[in-house]
Protein backbone atom coordinates (compact mmCIF):
# COMPACT_ATOMS: atom_id res chain seq x y z
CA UNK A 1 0.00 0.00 0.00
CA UNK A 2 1.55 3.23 -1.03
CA UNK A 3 0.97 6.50 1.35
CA UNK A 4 -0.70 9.38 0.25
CA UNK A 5 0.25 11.77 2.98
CA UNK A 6 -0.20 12.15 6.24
CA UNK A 7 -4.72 10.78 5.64
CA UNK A 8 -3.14 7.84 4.07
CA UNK A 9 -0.38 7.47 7.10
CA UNK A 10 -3.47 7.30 9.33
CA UNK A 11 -5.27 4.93 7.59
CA UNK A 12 -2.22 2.35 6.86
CA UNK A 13 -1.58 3.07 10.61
CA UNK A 14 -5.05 2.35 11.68
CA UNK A 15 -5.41 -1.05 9.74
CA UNK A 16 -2.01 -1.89 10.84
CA UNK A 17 -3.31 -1.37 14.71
CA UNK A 18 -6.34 -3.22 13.76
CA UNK A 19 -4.59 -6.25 12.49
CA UNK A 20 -2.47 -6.09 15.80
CA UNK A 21 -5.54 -5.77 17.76
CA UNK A 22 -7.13 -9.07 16.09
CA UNK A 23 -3.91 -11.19 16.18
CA UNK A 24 -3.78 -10.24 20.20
CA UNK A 25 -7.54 -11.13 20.47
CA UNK A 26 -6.81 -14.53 19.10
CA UNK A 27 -4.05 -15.10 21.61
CA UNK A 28 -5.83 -14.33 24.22
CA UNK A 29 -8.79 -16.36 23.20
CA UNK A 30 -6.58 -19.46 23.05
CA UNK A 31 -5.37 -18.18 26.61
CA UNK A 32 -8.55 -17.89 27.84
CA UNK A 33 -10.09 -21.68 26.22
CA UNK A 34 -8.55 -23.51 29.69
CA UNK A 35 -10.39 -21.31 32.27
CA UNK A 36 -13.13 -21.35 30.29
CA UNK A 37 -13.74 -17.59 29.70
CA UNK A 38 -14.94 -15.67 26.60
CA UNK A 39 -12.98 -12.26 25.45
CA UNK A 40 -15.83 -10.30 26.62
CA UNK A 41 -15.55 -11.55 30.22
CA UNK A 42 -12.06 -11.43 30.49
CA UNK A 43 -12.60 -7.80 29.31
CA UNK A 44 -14.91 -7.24 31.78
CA UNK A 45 -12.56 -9.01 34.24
CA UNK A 46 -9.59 -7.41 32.90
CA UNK A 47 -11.69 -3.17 33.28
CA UNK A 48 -13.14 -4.59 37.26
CA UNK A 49 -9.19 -4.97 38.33
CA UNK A 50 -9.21 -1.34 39.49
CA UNK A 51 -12.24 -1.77 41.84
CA UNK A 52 -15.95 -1.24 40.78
CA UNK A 53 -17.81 0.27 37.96
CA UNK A 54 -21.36 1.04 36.86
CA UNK A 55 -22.88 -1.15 33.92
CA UNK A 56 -23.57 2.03 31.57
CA UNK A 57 -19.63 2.54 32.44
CA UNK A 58 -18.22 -0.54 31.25
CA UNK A 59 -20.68 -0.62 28.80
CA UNK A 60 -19.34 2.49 27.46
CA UNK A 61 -15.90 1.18 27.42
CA UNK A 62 -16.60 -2.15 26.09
CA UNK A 63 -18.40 -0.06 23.00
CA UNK A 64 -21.69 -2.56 23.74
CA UNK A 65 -25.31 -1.99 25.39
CA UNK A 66 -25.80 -1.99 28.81
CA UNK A 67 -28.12 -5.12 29.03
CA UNK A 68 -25.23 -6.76 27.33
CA UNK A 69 -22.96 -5.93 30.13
CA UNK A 70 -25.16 -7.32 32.52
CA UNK A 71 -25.48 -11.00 30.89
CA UNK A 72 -21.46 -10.82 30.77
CA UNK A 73 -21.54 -9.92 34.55
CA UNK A 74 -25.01 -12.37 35.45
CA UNK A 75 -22.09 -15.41 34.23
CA UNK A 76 -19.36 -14.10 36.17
CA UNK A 77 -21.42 -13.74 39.18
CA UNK A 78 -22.75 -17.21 38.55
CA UNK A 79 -18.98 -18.29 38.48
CA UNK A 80 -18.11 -16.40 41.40
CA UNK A 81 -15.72 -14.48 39.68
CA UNK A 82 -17.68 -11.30 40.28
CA UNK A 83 -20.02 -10.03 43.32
CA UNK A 84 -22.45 -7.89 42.61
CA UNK A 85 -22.54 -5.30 45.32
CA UNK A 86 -25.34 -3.01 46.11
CA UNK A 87 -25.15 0.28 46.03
CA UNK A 88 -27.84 2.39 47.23
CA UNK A 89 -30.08 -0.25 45.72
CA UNK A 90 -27.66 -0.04 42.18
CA UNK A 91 -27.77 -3.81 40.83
CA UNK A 92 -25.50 -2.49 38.14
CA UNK A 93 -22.56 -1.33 40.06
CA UNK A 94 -20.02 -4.61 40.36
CA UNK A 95 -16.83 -5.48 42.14
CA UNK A 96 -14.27 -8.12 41.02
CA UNK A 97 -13.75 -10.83 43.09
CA UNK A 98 -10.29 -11.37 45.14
CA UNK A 99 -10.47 -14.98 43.47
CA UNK A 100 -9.75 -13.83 39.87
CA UNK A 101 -6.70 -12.27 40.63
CA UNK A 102 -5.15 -15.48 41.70
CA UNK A 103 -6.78 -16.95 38.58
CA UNK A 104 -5.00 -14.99 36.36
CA UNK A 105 -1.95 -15.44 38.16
CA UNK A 106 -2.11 -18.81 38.05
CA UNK A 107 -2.50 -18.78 34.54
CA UNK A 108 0.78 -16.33 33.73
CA UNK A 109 2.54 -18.77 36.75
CA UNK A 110 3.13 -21.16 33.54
CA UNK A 111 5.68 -18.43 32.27
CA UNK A 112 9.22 -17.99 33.74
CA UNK A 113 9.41 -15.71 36.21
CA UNK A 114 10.63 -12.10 34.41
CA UNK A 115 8.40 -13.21 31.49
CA UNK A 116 5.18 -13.46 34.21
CA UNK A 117 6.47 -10.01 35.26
CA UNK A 118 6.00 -8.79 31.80
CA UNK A 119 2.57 -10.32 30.73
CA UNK A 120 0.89 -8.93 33.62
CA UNK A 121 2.16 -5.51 33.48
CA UNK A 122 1.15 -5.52 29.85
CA UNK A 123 -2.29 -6.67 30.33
CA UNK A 124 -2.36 -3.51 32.81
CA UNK A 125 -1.38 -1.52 30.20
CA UNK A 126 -3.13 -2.17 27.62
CA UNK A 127 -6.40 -0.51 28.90
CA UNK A 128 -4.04 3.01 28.82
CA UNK A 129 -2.73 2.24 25.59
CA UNK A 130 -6.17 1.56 23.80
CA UNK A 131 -7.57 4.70 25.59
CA UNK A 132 -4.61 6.77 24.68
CA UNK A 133 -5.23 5.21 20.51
CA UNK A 134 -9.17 6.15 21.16
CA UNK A 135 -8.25 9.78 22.00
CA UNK A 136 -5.28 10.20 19.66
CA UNK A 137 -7.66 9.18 17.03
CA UNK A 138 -10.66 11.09 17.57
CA UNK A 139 -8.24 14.63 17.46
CA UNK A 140 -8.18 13.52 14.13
């Protein structure tokens, strides 16, 4: 694909992140396949780590519909790998369960040690660097 300025920079750029974005989706799938849990959970999973959050929140950050927030959270809860805590009567505001943490650890524990280091400081950081794309991109 030949450039045609700084548009056509943005667009080779853009399908070049999206083709990074799918191949990382994939690998994580395959991750995922032994503890049993779909992208969107783990997404949910992965945007809970911080604490609690509102449905129309993650919603909003998942790009989906609220209700469809709350079937990915009604199976986590089911699971046990998310409480659902009241809040002033909220239904929709969820906190992740202690549990999950160690799941995920146990998961990266299969790596050698500096390399378990790395994989879960990059799943941390992903979140920033997908918000940080999401801005960049919409000053555009």
């Amino acid at each position: 694909m030949v450039s045609t300025g700084k548009a056509g920079d943005r667009k080779q750029g853009a399908a070049s992140f999206g083709r990074a974005a799918a191949r990382l989706a994939k690998h994580v799938e395959k991750a995922l396949a032994p503890s049993d849990l779909s992208l969107p959970q783990y997404r949910v999973l992965v945007l809970l780590g911080d604490g609690s959050a509102v449905a129309s929140a993650l919603a909003s950050k998942l790009a989906v519909s609220p209700p469809s927030v709350t079937a990915i959270v009604d199976g986590l809860v089911a699971r046990g790998l998310v409480n659902r805590r009241s809040d002033g009567g909220d239904r929709r505001r969820v906190t992740h369960a202690a549990d999950t943490n160690r799941r995920l650890e146990a998961i990266a524990g299969h790596l050698a040690p500096r390399d378990r280091e790395r994989a879960i400081e990059g799943l941390r950081l992903w979140p920033e660097a997908m918000d940080s794309y999401v801005a960049a991109s919409l000053k555009s």
